[in-house]
C-alpha atoms as a PDB file:
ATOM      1  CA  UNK A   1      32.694  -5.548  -3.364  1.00  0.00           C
ATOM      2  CA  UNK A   2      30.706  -8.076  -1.844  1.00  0.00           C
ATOM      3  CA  UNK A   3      31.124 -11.604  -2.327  1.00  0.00           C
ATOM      4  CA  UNK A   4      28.741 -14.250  -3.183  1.00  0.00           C
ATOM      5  CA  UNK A   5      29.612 -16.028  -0.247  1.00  0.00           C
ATOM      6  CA  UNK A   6      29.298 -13.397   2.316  1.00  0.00           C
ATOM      7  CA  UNK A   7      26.367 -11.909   0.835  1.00  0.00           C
ATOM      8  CA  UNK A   8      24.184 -15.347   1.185  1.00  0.00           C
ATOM      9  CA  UNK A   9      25.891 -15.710   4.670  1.00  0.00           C
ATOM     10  CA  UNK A  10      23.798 -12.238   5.671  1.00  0.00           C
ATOM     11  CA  UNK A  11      20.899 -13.013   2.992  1.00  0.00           C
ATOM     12  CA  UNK A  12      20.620 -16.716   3.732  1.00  0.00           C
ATOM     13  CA  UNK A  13      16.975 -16.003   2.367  1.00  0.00           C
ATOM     14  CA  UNK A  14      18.178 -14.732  -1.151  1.00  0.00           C
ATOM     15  CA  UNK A  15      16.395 -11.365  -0.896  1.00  0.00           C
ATOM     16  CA  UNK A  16      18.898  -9.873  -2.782  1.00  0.00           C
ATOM     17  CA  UNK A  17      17.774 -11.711  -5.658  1.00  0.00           C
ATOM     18  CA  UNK A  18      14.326 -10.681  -5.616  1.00  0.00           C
ATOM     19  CA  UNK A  19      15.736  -7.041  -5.089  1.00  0.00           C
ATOM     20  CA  UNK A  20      17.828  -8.064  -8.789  1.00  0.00           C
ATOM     21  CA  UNK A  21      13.817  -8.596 -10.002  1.00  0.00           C
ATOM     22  CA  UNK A  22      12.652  -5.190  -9.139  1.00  0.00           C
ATOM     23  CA  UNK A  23      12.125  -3.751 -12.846  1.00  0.00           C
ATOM     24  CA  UNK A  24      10.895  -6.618 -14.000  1.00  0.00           C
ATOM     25  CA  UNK A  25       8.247  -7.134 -11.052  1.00  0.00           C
ATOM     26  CA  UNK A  26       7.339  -3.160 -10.670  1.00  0.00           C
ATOM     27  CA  UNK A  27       6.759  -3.385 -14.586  1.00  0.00           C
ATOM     28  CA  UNK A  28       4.324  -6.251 -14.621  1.00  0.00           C
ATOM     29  CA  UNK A  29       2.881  -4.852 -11.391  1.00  0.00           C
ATOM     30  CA  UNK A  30       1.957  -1.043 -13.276  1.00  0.00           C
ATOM     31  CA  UNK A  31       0.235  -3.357 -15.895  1.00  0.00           C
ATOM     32  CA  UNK A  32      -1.675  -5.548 -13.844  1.00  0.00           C
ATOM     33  CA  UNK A  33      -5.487  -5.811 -14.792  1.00  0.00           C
ATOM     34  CA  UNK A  34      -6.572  -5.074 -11.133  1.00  0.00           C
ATOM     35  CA  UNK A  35     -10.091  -3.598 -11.881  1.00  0.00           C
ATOM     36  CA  UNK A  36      -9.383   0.288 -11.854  1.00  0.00           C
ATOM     37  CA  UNK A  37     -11.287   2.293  -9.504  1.00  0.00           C
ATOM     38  CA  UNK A  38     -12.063   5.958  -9.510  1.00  0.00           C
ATOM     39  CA  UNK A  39     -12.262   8.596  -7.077  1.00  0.00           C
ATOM     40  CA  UNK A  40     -13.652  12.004  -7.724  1.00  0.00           C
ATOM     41  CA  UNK A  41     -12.826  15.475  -6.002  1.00  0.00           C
ATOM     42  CA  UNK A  42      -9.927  14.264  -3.886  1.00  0.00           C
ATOM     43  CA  UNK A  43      -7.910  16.970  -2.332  1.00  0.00           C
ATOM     44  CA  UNK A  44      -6.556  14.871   0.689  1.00  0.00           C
ATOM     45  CA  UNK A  45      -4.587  11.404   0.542  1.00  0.00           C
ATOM     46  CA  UNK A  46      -4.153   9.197   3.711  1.00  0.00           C
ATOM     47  CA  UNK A  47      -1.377   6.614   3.297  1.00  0.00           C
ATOM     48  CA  UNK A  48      -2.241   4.081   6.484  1.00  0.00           C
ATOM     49  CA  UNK A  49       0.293   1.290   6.802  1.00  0.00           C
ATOM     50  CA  UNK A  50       2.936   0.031   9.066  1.00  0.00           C
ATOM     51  CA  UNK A  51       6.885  -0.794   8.281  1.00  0.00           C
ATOM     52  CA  UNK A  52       7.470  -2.009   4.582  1.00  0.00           C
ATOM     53  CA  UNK A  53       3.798  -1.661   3.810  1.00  0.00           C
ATOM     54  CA  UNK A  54       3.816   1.807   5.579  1.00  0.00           C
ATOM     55  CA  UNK A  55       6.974   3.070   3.264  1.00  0.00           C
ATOM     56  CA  UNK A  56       4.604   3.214   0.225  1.00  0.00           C
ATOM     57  CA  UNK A  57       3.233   6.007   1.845  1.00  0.00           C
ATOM     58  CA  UNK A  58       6.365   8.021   2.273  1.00  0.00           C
ATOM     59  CA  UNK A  59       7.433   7.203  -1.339  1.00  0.00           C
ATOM     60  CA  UNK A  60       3.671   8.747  -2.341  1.00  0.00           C
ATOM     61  CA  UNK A  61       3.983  11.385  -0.148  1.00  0.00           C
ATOM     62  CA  UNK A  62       7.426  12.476  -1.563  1.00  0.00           C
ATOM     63  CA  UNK A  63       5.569  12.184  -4.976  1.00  0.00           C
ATOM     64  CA  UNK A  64       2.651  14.253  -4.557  1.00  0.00           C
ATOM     65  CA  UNK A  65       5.072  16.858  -2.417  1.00  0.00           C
ATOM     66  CA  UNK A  66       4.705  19.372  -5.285  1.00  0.00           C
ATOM     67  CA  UNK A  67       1.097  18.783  -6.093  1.00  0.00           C
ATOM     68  CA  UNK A  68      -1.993  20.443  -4.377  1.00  0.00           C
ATOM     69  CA  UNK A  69      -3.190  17.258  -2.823  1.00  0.00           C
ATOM     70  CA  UNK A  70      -2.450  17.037   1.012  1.00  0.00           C
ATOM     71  CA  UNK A  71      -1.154  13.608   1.923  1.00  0.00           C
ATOM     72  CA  UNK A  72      -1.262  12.826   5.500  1.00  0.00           C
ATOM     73  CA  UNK A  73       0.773   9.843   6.829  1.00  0.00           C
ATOM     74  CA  UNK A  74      -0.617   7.091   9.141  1.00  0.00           C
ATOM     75  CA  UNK A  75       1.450   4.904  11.304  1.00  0.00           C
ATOM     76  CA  UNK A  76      -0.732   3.706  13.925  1.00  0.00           C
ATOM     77  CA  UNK A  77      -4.240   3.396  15.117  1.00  0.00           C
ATOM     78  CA  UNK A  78      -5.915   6.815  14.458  1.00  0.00           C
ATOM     79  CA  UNK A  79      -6.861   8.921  11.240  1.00  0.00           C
ATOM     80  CA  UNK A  80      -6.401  12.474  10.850  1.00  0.00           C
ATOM     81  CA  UNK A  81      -9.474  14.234  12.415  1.00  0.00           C
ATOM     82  CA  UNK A  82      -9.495  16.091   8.758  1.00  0.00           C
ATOM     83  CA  UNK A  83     -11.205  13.023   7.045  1.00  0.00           C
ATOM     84  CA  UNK A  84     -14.019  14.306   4.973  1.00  0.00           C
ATOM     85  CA  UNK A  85     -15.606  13.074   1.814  1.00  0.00           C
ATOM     86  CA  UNK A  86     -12.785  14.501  -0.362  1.00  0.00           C
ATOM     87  CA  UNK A  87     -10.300  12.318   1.274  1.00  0.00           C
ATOM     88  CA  UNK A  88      -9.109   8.772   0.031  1.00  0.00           C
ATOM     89  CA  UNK A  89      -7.919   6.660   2.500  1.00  0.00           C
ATOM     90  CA  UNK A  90      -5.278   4.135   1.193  1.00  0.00           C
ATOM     91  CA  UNK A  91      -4.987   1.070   3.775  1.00  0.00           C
ATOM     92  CA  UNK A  92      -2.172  -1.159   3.197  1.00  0.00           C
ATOM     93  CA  UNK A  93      -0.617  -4.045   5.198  1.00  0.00           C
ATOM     94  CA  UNK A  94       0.693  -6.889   3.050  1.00  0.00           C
ATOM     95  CA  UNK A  95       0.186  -9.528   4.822  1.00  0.00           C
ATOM     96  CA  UNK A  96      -3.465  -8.394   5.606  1.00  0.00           C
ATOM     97  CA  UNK A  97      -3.219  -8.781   9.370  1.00  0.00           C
ATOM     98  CA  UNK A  98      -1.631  -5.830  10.763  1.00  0.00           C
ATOM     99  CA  UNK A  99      -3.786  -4.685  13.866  1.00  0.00           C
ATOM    100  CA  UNK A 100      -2.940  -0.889  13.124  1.00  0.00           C
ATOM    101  CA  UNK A 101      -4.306  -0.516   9.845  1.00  0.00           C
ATOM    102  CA  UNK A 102      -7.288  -2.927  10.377  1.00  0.00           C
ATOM    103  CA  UNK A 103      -7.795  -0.253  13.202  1.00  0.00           C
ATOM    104  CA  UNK A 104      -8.315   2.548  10.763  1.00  0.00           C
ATOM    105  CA  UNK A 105      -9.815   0.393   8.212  1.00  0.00           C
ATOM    106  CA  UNK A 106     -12.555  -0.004  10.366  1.00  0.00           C
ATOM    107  CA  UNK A 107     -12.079   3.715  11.793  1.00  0.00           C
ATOM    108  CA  UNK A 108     -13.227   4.688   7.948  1.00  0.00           C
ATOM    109  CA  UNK A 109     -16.777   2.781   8.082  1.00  0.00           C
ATOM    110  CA  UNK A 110     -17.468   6.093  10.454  1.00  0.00           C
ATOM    111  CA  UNK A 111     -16.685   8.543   8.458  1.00  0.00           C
ATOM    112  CA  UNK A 112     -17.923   9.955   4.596  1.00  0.00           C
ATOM    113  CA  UNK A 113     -14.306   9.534   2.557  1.00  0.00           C
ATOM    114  CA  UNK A 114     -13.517   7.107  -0.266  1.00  0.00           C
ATOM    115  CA  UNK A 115     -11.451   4.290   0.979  1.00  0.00           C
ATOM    116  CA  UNK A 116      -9.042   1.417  -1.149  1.00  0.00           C
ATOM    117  CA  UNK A 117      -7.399  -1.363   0.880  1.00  0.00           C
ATOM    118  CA  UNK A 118      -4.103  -4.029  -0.571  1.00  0.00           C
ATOM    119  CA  UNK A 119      -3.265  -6.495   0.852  1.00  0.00           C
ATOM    120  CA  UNK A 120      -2.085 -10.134   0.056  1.00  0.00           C
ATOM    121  CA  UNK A 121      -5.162 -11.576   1.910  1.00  0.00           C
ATOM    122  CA  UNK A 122      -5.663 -11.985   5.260  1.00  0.00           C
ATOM    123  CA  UNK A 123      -8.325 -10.441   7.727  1.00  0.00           C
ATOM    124  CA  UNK A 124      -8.114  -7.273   5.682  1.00  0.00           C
ATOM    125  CA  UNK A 125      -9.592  -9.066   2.753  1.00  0.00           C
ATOM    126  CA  UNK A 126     -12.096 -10.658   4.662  1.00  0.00           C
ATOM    127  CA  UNK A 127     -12.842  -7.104   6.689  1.00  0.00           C
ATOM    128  CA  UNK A 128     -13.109  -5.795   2.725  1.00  0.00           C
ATOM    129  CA  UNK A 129     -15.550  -8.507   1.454  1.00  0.00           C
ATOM    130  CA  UNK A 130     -18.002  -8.311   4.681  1.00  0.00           C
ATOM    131  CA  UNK A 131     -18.103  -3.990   4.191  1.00  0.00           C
ATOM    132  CA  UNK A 132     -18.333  -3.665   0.243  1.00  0.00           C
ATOM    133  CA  UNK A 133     -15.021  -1.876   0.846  1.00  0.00           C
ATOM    134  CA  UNK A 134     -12.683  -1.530  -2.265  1.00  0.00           C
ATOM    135  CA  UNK A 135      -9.778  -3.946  -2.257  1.00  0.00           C
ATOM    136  CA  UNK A 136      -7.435  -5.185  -4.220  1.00  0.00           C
ATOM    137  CA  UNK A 137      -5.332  -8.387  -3.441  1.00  0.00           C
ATOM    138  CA  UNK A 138      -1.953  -8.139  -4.439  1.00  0.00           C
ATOM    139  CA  UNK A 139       0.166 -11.223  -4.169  1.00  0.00           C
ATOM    140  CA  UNK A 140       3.344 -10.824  -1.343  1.00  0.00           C
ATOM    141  CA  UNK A 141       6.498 -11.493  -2.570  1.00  0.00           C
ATOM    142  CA  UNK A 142       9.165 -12.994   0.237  1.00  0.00           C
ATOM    143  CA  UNK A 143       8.045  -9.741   2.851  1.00  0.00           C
ATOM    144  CA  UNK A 144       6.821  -6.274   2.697  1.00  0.00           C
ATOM    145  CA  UNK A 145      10.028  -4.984   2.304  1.00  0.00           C
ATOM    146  CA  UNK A 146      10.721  -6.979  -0.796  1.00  0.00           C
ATOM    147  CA  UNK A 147       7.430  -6.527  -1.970  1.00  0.00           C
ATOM    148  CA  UNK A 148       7.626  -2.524  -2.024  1.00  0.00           C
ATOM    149  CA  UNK A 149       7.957  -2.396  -5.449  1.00  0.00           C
ATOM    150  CA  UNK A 150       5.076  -4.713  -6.612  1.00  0.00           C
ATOM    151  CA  UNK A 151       3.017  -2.829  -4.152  1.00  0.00           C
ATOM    152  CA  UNK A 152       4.098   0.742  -5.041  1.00  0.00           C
ATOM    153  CA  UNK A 153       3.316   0.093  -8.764  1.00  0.00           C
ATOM    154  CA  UNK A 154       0.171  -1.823  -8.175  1.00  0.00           C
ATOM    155  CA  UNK A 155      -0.855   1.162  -6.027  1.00  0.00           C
ATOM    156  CA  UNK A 156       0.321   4.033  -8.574  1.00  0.00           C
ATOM    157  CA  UNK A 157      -1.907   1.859 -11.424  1.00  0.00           C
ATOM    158  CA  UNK A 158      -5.080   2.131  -9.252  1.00  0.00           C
ATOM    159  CA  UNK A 159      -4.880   5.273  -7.307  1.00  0.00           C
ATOM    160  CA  UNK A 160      -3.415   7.892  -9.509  1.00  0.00           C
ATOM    161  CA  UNK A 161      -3.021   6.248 -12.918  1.00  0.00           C
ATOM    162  CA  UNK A 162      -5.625   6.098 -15.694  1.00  0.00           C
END
């Protein structure tokens, strides 16, 4: 077993206590009064994001594995040439400035599909605000890897909760 000692040598940033916080942050996250938004005849999911922010979509993907939605994965610049208006596209970066998925953010103002961006802020919020494009700004918590589980809840609340 680890001790304290070594573990703060290699965590000098205490993420391991935020990790300790993970029940308590996904719950509040799944019950956050983010305005709910609805999207109707979806048969195709993009996840879009990059590193942390990008493992929500392999966590979703797993998810909806067994379900007849297609999820496509996104971890660069381009969007699946199968975008049509029964796709959502689900943009996330958390710190908002991540030139990939501000790349297909704007690569959806093209194209007739449903589209939700998260972010903590950033250019991605400002992108949002300018196109009437749905966002919702979550809050970052240390990095996007510690964040994944505010994110991943606040996501599953808006995009495939009621």
């Amino acid at each position: 077993m680890l001790s304290k000692e070594i573990l703060e040598k290699y965590d000098p940033h205490g993420m391991h206590k935020i990790y300790d916080k993970w029940p308590e942050i996904s719950h509040k996250a799944y019950e956050s009064d983010l305005e709910p938004v609805h999207f109707d005849n979806v048969d195709h999911i993009v996840f879009a994001g990059m590193g942390g922010s990008g493992a929500i979509g392999d966590l979703f993907s797993s998810i909806l594995s067994k379900s007849d939605i297609h999820v496509s994965l996104v971890k660069g610049y381009l969007l699946p040439k199968t975008v049509d208006k029964n796709t959502l596209v689900v943009v996330t970066s958390v710190s908002g400035n991540t030139a990939e998925t501000l790349t297909v953010l704007d690569s959806t103002k093209k194209l007739d599909c449903n589209v939700i961006a998260f972010s903590s802020g950033g250019k991605m919020e400002e992108y949002c605000n300018k196109n009437k494009i749905n966002f919702r700004k979550i809050e970052s918590i240390h990095s996007p890897r510690v964040s994944f589980s505010k994110y991943t809840y606040a996501i599953l609340n808006e995009t495939l909760g009621e």
